[in-house]
PDB file of N, CA and C in Angstrom:
ATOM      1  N   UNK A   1       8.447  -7.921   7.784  1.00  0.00           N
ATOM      2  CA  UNK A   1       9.362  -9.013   8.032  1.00  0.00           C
ATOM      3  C   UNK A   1       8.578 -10.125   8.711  1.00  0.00           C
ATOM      4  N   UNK A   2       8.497 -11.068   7.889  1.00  0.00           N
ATOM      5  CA  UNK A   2       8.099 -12.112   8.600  1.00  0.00           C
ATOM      6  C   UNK A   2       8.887 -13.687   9.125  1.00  0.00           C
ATOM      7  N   UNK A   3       8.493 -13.838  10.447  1.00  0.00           N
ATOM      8  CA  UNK A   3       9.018 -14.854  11.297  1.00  0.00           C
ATOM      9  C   UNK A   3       8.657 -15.752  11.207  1.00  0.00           C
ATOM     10  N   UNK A   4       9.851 -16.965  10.174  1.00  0.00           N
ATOM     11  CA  UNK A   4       9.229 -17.763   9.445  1.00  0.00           C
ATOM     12  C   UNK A   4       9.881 -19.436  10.591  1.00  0.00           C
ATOM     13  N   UNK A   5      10.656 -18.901  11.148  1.00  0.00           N
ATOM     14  CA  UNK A   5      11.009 -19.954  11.615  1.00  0.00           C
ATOM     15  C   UNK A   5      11.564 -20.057  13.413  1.00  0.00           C
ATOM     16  N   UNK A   6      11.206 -20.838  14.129  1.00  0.00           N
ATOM     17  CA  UNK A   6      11.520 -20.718  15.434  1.00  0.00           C
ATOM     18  C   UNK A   6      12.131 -21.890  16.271  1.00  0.00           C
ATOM     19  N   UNK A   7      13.147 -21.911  16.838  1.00  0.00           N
ATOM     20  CA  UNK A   7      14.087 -23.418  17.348  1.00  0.00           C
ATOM     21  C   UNK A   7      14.215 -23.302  19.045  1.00  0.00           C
ATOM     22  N   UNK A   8      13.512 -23.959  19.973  1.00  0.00           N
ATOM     23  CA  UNK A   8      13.897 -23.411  21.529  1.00  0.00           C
ATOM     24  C   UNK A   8      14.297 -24.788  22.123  1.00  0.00           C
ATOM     25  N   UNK A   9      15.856 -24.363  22.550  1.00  0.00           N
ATOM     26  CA  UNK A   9      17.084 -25.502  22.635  1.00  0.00           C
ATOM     27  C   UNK A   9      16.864 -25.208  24.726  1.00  0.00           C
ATOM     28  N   UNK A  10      16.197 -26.148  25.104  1.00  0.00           N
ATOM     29  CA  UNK A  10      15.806 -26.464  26.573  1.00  0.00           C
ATOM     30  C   UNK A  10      17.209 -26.272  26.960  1.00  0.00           C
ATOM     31  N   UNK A  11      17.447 -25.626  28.252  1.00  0.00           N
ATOM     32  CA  UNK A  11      18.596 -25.517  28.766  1.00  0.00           C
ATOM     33  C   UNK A  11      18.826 -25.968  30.301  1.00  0.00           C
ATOM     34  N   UNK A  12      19.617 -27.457  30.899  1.00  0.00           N
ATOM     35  CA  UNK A  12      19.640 -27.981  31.524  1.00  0.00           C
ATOM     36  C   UNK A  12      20.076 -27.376  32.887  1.00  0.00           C
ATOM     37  N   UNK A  13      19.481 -27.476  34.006  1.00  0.00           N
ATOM     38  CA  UNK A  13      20.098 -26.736  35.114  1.00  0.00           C
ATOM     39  C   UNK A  13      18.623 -26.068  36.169  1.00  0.00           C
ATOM     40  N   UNK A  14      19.009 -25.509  36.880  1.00  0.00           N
ATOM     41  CA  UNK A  14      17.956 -24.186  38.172  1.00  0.00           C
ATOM     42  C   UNK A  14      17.833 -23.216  37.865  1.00  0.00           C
ATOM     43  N   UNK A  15      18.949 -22.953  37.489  1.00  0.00           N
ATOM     44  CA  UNK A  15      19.027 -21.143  36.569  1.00  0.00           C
ATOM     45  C   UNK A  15      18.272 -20.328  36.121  1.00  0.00           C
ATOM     46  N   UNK A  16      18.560 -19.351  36.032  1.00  0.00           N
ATOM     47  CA  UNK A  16      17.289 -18.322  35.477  1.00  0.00           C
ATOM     48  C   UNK A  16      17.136 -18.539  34.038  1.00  0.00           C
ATOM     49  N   UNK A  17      18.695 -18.657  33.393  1.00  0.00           N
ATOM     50  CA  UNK A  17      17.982 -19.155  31.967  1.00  0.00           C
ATOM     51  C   UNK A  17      17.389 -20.062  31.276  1.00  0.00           C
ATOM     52  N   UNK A  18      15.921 -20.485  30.900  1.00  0.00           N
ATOM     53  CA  UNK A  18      15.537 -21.573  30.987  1.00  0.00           C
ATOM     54  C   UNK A  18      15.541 -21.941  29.140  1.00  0.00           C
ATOM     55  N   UNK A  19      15.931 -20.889  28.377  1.00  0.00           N
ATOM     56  CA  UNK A  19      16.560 -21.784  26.698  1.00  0.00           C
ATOM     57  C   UNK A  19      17.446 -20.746  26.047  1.00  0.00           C
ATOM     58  N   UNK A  20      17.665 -21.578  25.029  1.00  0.00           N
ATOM     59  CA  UNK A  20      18.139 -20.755  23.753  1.00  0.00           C
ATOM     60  C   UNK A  20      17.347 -20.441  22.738  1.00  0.00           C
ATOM     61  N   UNK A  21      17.484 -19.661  21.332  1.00  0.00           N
ATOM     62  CA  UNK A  21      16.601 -19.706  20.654  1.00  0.00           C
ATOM     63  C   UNK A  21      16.877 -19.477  19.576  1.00  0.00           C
ATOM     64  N   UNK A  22      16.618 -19.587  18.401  1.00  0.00           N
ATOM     65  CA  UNK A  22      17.147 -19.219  16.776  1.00  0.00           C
ATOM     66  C   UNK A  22      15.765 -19.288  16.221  1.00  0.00           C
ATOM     67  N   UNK A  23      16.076 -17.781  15.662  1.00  0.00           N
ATOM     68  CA  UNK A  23      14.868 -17.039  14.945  1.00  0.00           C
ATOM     69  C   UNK A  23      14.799 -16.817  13.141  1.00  0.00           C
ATOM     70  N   UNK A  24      14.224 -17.313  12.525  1.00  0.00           N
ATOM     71  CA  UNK A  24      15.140 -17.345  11.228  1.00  0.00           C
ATOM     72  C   UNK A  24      13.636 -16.119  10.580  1.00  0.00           C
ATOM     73  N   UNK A  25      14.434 -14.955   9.791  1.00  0.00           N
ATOM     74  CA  UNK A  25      13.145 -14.363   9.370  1.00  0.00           C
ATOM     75  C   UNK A  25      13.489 -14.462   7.871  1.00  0.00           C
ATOM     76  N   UNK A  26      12.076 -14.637   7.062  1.00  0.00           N
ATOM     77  CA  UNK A  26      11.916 -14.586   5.476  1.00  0.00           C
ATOM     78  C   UNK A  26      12.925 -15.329   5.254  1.00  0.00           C
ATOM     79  N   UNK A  27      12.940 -16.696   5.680  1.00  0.00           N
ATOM     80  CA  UNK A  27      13.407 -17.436   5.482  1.00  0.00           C
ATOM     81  C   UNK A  27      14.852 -17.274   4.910  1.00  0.00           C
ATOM     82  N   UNK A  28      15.705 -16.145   5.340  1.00  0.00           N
ATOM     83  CA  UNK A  28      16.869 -15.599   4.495  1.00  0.00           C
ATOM     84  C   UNK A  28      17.903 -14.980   5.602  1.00  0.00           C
ATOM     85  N   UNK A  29      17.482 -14.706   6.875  1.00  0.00           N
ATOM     86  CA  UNK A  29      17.927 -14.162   7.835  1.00  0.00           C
ATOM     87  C   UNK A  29      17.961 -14.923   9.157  1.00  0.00           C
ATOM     88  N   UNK A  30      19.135 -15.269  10.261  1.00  0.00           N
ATOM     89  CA  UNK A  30      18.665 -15.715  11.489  1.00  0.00           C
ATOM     90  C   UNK A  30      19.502 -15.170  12.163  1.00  0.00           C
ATOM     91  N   UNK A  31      19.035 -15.216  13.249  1.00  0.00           N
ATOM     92  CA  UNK A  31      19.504 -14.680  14.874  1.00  0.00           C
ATOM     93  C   UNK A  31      19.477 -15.720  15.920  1.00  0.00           C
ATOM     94  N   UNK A  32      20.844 -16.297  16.598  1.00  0.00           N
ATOM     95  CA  UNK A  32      20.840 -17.140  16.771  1.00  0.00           C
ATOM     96  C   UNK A  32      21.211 -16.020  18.547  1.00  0.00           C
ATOM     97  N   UNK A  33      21.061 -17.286  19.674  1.00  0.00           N
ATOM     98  CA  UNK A  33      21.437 -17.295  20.628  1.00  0.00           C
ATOM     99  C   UNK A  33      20.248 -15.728  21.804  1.00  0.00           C
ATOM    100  N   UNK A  34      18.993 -15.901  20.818  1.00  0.00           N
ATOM    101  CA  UNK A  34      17.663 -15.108  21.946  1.00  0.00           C
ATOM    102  C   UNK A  34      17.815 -16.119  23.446  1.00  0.00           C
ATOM    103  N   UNK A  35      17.755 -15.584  24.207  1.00  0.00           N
ATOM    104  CA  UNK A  35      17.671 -16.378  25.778  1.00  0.00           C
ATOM    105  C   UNK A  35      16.016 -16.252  26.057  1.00  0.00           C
ATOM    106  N   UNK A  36      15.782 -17.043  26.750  1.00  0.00           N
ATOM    107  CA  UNK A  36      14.291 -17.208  27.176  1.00  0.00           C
ATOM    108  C   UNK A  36      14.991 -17.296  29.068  1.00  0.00           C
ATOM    109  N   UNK A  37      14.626 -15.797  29.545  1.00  0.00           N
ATOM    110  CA  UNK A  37      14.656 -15.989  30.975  1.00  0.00           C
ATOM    111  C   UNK A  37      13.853 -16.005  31.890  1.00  0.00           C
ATOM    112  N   UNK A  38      13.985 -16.982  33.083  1.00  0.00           N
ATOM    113  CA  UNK A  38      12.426 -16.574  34.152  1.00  0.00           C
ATOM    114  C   UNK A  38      12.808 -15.600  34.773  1.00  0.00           C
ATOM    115  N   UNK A  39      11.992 -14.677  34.845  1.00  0.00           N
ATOM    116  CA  UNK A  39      12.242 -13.229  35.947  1.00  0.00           C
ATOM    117  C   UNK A  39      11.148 -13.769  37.176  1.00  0.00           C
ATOM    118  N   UNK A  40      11.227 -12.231  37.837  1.00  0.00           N
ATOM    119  CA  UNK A  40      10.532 -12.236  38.800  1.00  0.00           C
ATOM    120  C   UNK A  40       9.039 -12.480  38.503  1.00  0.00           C
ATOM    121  N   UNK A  41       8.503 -11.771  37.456  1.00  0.00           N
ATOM    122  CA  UNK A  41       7.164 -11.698  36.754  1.00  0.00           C
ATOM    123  C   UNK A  41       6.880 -12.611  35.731  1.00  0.00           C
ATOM    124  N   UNK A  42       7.285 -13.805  35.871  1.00  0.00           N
ATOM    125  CA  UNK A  42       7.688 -14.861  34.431  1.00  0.00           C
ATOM    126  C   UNK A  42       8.895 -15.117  33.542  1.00  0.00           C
ATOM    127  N   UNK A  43       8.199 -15.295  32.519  1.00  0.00           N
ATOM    128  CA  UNK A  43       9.598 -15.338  31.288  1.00  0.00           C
ATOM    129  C   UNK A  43       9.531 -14.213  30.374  1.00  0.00           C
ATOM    130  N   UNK A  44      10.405 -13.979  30.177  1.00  0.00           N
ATOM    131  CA  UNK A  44      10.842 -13.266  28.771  1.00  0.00           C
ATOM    132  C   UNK A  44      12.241 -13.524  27.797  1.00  0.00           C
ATOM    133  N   UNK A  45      11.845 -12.923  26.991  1.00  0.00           N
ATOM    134  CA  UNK A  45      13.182 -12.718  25.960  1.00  0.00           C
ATOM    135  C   UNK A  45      14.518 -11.685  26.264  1.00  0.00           C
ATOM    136  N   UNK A  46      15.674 -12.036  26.105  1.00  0.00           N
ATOM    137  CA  UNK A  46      16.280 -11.279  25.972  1.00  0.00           C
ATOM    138  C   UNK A  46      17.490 -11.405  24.702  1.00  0.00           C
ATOM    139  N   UNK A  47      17.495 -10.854  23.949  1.00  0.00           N
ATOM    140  CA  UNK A  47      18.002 -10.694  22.444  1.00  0.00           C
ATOM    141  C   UNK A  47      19.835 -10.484  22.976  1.00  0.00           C
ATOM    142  N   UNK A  48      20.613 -11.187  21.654  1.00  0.00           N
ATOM    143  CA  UNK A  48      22.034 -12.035  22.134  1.00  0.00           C
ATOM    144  C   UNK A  48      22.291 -10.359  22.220  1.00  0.00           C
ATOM    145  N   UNK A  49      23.566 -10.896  23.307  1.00  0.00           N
ATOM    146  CA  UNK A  49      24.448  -9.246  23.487  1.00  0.00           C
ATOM    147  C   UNK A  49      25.965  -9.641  23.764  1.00  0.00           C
ATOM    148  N   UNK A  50      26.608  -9.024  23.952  1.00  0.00           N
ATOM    149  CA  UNK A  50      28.055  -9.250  24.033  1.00  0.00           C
ATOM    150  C   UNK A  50      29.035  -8.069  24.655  1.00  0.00           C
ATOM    151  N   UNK A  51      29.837  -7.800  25.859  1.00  0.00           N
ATOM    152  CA  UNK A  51      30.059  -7.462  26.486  1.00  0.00           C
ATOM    153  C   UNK A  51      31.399  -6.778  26.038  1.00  0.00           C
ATOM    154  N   UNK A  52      30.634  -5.216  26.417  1.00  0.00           N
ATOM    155  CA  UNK A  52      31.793  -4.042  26.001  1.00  0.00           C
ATOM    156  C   UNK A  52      33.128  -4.091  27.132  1.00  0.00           C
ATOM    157  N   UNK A  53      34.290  -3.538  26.530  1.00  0.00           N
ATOM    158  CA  UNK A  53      35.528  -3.155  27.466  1.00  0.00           C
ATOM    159  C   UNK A  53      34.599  -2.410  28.642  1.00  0.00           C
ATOM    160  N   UNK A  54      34.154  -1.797  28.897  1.00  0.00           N
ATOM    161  CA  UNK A  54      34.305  -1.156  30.163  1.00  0.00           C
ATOM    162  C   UNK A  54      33.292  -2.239  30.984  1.00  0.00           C
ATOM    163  N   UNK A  55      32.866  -3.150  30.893  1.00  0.00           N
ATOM    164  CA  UNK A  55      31.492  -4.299  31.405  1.00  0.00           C
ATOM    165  C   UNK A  55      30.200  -4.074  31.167  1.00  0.00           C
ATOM    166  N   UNK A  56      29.846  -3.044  30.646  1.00  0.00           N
ATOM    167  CA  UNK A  56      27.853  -3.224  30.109  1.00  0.00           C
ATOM    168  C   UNK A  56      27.937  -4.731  28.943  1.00  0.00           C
ATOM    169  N   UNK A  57      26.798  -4.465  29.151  1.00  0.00           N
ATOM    170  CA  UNK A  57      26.267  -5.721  28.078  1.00  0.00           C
ATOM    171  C   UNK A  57      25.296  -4.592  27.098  1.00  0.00           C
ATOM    172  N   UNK A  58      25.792  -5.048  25.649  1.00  0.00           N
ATOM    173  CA  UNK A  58      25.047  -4.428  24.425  1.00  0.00           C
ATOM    174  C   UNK A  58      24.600  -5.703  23.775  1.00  0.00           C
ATOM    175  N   UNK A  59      22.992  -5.258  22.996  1.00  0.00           N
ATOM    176  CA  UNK A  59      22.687  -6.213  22.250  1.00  0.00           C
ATOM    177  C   UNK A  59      23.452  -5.959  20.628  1.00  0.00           C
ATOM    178  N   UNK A  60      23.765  -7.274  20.291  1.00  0.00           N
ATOM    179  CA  UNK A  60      24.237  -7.401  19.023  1.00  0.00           C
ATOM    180  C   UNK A  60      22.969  -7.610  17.982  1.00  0.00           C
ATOM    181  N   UNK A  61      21.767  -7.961  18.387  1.00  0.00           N
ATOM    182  CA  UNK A  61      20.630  -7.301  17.062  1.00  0.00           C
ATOM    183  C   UNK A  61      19.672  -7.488  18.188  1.00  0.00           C
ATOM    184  N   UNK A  62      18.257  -6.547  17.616  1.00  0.00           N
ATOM    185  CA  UNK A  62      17.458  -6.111  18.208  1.00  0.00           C
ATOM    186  C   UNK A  62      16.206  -5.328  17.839  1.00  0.00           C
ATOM    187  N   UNK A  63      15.125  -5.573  18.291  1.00  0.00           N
ATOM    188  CA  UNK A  63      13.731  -5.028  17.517  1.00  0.00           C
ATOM    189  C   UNK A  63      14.351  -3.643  17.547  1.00  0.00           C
ATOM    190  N   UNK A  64      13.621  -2.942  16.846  1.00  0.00           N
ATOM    191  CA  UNK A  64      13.518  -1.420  16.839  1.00  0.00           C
ATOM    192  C   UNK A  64      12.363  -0.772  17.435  1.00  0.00           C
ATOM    193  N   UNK A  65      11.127  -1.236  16.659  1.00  0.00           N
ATOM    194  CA  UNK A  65      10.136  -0.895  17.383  1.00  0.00           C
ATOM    195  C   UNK A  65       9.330  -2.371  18.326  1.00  0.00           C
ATOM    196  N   UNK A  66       8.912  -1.370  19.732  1.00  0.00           N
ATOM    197  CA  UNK A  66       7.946  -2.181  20.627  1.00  0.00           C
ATOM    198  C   UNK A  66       7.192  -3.342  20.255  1.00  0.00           C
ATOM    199  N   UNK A  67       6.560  -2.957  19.071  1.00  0.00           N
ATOM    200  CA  UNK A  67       5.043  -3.608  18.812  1.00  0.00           C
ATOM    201  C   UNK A  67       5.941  -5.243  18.009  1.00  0.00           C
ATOM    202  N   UNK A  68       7.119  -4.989  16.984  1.00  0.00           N
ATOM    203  CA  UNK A  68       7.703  -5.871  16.631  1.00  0.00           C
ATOM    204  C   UNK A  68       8.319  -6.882  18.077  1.00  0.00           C
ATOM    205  N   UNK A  69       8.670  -6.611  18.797  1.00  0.00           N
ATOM    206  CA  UNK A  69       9.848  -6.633  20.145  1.00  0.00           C
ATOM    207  C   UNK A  69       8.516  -7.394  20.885  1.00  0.00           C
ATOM    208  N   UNK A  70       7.575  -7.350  20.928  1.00  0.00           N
ATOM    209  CA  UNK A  70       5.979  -7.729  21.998  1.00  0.00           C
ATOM    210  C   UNK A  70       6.145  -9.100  20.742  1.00  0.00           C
ATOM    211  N   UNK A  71       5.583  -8.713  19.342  1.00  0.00           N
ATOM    212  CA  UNK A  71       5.243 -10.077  18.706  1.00  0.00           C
ATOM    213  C   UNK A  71       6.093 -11.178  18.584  1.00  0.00           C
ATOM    214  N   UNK A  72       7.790 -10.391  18.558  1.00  0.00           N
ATOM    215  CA  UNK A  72       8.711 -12.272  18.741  1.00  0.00           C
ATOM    216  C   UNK A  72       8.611 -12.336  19.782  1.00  0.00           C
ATOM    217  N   UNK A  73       8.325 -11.935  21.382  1.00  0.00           N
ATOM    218  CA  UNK A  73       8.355 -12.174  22.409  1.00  0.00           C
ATOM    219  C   UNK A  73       7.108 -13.305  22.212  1.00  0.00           C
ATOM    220  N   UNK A  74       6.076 -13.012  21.996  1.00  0.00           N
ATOM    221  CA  UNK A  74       4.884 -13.854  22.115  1.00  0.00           C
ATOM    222  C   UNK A  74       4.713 -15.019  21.690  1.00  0.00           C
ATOM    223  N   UNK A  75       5.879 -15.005  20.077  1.00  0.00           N
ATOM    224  CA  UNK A  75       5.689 -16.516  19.154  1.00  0.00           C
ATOM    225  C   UNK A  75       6.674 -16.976  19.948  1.00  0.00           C
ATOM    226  N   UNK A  76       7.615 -16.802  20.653  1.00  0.00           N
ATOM    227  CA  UNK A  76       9.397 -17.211  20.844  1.00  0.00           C
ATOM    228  C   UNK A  76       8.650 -18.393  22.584  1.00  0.00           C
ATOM    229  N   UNK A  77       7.545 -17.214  23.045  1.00  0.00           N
ATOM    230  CA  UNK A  77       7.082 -18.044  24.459  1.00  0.00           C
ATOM    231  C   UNK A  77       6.233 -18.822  24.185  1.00  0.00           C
ATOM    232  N   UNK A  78       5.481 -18.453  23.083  1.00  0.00           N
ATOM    233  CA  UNK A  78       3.919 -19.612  22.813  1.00  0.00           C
ATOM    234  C   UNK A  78       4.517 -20.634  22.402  1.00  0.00           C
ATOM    235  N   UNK A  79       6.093 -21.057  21.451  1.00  0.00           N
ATOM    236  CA  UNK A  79       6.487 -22.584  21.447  1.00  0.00           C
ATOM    237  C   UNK A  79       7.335 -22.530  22.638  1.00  0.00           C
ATOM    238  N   UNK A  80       7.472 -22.292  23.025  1.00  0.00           N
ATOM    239  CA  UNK A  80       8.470 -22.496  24.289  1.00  0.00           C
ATOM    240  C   UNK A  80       7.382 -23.250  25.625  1.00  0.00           C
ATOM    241  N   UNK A  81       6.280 -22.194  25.720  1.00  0.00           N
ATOM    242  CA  UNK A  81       4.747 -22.673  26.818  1.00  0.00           C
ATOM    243  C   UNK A  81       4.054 -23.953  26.136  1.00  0.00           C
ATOM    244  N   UNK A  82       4.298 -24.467  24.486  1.00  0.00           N
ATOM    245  CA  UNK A  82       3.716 -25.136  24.294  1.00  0.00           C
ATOM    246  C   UNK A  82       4.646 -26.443  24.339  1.00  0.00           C
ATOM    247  N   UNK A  83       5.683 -26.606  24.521  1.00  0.00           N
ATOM    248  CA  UNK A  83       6.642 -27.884  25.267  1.00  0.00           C
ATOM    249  C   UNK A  83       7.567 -28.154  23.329  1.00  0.00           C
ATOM    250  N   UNK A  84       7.141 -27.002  22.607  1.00  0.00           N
ATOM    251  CA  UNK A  84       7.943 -27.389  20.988  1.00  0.00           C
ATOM    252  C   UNK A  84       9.434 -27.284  21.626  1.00  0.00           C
ATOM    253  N   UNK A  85      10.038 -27.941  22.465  1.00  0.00           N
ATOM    254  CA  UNK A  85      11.332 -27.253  22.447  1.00  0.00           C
ATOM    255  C   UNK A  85      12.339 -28.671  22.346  1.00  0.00           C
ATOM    256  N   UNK A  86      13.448 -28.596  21.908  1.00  0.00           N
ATOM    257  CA  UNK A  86      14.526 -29.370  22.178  1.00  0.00           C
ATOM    258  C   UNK A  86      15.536 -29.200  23.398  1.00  0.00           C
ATOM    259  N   UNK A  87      15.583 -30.660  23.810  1.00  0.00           N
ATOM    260  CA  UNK A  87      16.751 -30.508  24.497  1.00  0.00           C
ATOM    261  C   UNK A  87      18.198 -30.625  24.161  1.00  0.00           C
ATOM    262  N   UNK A  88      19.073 -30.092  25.038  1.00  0.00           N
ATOM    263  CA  UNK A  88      20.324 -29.870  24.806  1.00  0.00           C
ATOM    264  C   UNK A  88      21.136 -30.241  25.070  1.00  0.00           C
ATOM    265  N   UNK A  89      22.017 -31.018  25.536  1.00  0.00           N
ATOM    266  CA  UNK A  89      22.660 -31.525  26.181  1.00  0.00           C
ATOM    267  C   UNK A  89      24.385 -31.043  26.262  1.00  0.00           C
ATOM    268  N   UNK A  90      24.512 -30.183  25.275  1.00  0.00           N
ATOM    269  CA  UNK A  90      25.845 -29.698  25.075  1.00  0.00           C
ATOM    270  C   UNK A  90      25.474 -27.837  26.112  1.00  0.00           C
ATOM    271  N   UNK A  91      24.256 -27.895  26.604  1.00  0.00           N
ATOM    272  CA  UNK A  91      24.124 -26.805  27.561  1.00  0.00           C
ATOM    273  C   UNK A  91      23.479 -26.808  28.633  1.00  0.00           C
ATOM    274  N   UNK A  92      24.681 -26.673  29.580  1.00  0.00           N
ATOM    275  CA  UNK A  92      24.401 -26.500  31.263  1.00  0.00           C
ATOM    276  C   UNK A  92      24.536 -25.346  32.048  1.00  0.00           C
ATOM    277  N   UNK A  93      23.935 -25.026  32.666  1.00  0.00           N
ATOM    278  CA  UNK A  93      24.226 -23.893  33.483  1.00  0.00           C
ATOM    279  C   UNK A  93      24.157 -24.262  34.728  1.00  0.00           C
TER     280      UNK A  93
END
């Protein structure tokens, strides 16, 4: 599967979440709403989820394996570290 396309929507505010993201693969598939968060140790990804009756949070799609889960992490931050991003203005936190 290849990751043909990548969109990081700057997200206005202090907050920990610092974007949005839409991932489009083989040009036939996308996943919209990846978060780009600063943690304690930097940024990372965290893949969209949506919140069960009892309150956990489940992801609604998601790598399977690691090594896939490491490489969109890496393209999703290298345009994000490299300033490719849009701003947003319809998102505040």
């Amino acid at each position: 599967m290849e990751i043909t396309d990548i969109r990081v929507r700057k997200v206005a505010g202090e907050g920990k979440l610092k974007a949005y993201v839409t991932v489009t693969f083989d040009d036939c598939f996308v996943v919209h709403n990846v978060k780009i968060i600063e943690g304690k140790s930097g940024v990372f990804i965290a893949m969209p989820s949506r919140k069960t009756r009892v309150g956990e949070y489940k992801d609604v799609a998601h790598p399977i394996h690691p090594e896939f889960r490491a490489e969109l992490q890496k393209k999703i931050l290298d345009r994000y570290d490299f300033g490719n991003v849009q701003d947003d203005p319809t998102v505040e936190i």
